[in-house]
Protein backbone atom coordinates (compact mmCIF):
# COMPACT_ATOMS: atom_id res chain seq x y z
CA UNK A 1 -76.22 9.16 -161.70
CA UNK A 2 -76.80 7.83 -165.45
CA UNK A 3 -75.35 4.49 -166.12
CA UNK A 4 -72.41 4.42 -168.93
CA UNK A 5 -74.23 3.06 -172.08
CA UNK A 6 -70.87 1.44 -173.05
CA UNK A 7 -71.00 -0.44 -169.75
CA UNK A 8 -74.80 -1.79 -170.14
CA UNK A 9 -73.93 -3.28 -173.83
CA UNK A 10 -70.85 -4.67 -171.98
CA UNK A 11 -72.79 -6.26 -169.27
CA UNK A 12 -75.83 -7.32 -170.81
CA UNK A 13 -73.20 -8.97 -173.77
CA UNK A 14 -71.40 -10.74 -171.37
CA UNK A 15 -74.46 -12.06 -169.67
CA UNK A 16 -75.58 -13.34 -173.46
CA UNK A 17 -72.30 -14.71 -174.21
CA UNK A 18 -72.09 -16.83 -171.61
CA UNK A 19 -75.87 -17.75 -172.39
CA UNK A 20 -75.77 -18.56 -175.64
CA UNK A 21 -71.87 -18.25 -176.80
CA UNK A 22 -71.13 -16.05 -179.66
CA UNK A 23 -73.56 -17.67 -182.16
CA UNK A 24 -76.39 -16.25 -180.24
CA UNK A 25 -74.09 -12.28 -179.49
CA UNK A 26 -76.36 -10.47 -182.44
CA UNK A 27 -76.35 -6.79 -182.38
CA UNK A 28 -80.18 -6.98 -182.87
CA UNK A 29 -80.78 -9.11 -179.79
CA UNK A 30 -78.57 -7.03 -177.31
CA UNK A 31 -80.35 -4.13 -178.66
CA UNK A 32 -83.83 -5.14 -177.29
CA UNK A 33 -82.50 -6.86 -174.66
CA UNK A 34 -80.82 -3.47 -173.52
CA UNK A 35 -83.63 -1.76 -174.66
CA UNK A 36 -81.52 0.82 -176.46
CA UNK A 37 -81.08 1.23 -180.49
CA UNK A 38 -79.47 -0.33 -182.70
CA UNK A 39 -77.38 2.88 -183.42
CA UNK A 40 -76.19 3.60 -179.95
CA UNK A 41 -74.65 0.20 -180.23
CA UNK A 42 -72.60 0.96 -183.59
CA UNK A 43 -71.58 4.82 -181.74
CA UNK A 44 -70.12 2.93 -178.90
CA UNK A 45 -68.75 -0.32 -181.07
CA UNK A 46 -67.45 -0.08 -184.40
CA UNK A 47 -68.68 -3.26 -185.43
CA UNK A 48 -69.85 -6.81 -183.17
CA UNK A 49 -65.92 -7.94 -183.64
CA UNK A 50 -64.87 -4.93 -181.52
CA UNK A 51 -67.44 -5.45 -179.28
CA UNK A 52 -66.62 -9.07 -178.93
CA UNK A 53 -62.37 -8.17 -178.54
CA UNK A 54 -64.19 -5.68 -175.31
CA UNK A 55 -65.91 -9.13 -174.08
CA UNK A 56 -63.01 -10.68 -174.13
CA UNK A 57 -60.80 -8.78 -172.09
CA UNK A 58 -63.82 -8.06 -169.61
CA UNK A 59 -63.67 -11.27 -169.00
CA UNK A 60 -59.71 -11.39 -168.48
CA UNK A 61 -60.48 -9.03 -166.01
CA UNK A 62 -63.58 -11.10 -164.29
CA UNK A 63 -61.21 -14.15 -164.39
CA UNK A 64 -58.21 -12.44 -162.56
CA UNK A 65 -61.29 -11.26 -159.37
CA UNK A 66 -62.08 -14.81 -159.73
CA UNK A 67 -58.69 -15.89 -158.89
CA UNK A 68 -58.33 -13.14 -156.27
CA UNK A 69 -61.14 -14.33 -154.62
CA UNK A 70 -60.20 -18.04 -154.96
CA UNK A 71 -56.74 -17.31 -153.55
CA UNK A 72 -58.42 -15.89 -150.43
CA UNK A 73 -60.59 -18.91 -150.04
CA UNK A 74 -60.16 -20.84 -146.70
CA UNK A 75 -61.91 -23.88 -148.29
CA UNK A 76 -63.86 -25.60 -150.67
CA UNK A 77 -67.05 -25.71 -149.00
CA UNK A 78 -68.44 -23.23 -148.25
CA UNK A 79 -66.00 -20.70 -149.11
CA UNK A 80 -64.61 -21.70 -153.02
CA UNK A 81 -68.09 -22.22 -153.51
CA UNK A 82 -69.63 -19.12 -152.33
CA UNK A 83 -67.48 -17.57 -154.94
CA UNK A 84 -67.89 -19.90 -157.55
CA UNK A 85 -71.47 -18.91 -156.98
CA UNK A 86 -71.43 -15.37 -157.40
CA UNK A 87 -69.53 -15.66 -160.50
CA UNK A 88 -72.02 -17.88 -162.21
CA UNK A 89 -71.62 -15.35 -165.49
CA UNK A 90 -67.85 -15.58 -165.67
CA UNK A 91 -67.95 -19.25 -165.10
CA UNK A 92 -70.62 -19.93 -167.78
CA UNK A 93 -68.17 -16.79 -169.61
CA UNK A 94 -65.41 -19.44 -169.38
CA UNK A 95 -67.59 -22.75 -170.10
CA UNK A 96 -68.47 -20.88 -173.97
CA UNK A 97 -64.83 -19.92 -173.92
CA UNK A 98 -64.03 -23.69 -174.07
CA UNK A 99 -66.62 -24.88 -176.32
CA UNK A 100 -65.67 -22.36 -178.82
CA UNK A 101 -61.78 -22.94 -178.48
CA UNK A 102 -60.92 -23.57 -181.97
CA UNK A 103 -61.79 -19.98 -182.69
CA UNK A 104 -58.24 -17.85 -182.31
CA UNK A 105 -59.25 -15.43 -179.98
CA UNK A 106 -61.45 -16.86 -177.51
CA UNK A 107 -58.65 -19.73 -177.09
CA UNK A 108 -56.39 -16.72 -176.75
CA UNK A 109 -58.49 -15.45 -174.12
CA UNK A 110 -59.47 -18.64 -172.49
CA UNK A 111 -55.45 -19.05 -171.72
CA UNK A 112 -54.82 -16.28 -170.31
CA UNK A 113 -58.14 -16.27 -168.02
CA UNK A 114 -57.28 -19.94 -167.07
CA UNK A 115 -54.25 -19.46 -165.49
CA UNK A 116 -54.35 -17.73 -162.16
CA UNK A 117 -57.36 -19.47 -161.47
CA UNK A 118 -56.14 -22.90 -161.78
CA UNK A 119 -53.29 -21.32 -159.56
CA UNK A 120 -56.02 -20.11 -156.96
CA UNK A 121 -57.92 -23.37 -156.90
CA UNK A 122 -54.33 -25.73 -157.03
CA UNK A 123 -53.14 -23.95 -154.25
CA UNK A 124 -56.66 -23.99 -152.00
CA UNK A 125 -56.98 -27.61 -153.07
CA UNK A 126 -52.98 -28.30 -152.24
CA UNK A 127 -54.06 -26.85 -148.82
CA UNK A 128 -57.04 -28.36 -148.30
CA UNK A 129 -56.63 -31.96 -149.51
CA UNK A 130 -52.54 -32.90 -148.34
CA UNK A 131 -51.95 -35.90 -150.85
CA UNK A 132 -48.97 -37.75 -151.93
CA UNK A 133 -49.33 -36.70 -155.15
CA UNK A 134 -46.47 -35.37 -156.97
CA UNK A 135 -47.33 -31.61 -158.49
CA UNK A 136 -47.71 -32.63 -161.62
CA UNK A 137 -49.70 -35.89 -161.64
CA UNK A 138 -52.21 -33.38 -159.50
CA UNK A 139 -51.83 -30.39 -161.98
CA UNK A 140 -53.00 -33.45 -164.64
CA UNK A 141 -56.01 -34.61 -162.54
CA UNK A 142 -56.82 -31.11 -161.92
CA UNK A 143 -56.93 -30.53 -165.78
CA UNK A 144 -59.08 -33.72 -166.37
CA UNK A 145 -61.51 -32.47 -163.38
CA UNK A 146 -61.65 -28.89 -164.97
CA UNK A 147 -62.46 -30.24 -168.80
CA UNK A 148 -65.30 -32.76 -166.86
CA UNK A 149 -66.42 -29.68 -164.86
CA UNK A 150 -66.91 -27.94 -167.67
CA UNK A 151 -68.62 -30.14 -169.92
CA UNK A 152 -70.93 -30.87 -166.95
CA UNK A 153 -71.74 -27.28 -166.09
CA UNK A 154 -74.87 -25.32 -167.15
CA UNK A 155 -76.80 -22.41 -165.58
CA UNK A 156 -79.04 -25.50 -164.15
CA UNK A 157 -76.16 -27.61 -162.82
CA UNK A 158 -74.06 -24.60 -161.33
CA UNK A 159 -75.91 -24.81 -158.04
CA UNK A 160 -74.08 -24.93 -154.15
CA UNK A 161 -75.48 -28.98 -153.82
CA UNK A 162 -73.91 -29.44 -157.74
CA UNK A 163 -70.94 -28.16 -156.69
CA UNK A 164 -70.39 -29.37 -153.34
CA UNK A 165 -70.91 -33.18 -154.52
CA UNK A 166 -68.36 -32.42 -157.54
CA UNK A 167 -66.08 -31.50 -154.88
CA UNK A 168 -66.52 -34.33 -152.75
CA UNK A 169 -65.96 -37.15 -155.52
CA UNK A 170 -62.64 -35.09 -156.88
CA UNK A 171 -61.67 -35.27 -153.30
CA UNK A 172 -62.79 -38.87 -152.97
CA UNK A 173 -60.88 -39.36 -156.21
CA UNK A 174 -57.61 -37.79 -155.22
CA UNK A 175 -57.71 -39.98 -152.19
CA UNK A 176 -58.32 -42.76 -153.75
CA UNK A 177 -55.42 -41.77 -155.90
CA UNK A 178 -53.16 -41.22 -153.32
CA UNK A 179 -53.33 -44.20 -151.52
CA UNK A 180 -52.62 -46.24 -154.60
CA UNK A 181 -56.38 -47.45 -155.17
CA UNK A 182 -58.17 -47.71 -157.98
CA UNK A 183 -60.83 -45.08 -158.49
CA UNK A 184 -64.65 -46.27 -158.80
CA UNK A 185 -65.43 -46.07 -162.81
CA UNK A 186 -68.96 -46.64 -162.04
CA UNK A 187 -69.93 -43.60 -160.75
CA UNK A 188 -70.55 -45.30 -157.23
CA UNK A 189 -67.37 -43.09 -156.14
């Protein structure tokens, strides 16, 4: 069975978005990178701003499996890694997202992909790591952790060691949170 040509620009777009972030999305490049015309681009796209809006609500979709998959996640390690792992596109997706935030419709998008994630992973790390916490000071380290992950996260970093020891010092930090201590600012945590 032939592969939908409007589902191979998608794909191989996503992949370079969340390469390169929309600066390096150029119809020319995803042409020879897809090995197809120029032309069969502009008959499936009217233009790179449609094709971008199709991105972006790919990647709503991507981002609500994501959250699926987190919800159904036993633990952090292995299993909210495993995932994290095989979604290395939408996460590096989500990582250009954020850089580019200023821009109206990727913060648009990043918003509404954010949520039921953070949900997934609150809940998993609610379950996981019983702190006394209230909800909202966690929902606030949670939001520092994700903006640090972020910054910190390339297709070299976003590796199972990477992300297990990321894991272990927000867990380390929570705890040390928790019982009233004063987290390490050295990076000894």
């Amino acid at each position: 069975m032939k592969e939908d040509p409007t589902a191979i620009w998608l794909q191989t777009g996503y992949a370079l978005f969340a390469a390169t972030g929309p600066d390096g999305l150029k119809v020319e490049v995803l042409a020879r990178k897809v090995g197809i015309s120029k032309s069969s681009f502009y008959h499936h796209f009217a233009d790179l701003e449609v094709f971008t809006r199709q991105l972006l609500r790919y990647h709503v979709g991507q981002a609500r499996l994501l959250a699926r998959r987190e919800a159904a996640c036993e633990s952090l390690d292995p299993g909210l890694i495993t995932v994290l792992l095989e979604h290395r596109t939408d996460l590096l997706f989500q990582r250009q997202l954020r850089v580019h935030r200023r821009h109206g419709p990727y913060a648009e998008c990043l918003a509404e992909a954010s949520g039921p994630a953070a949900e997934a992973f609150l809940a998993l790390w609610a379950r996981e790591l019983p702190s006394h916490l209230t909800p909202h000071l966690l929902g606030g380290v949670f939001q520092l952790a994700l903006e640090n992950f972020y910054l910190q996260l390339t297709d070299a970093t976003l590796t199972r060691e990477w992300l297990s020891a990321y894991f272990r010092q927000l867990t380390q930090l929570v705890r040390t949170l928790s019982t009233g201590g004063a987290p390490a600012l050295d990076g000894s945590g």
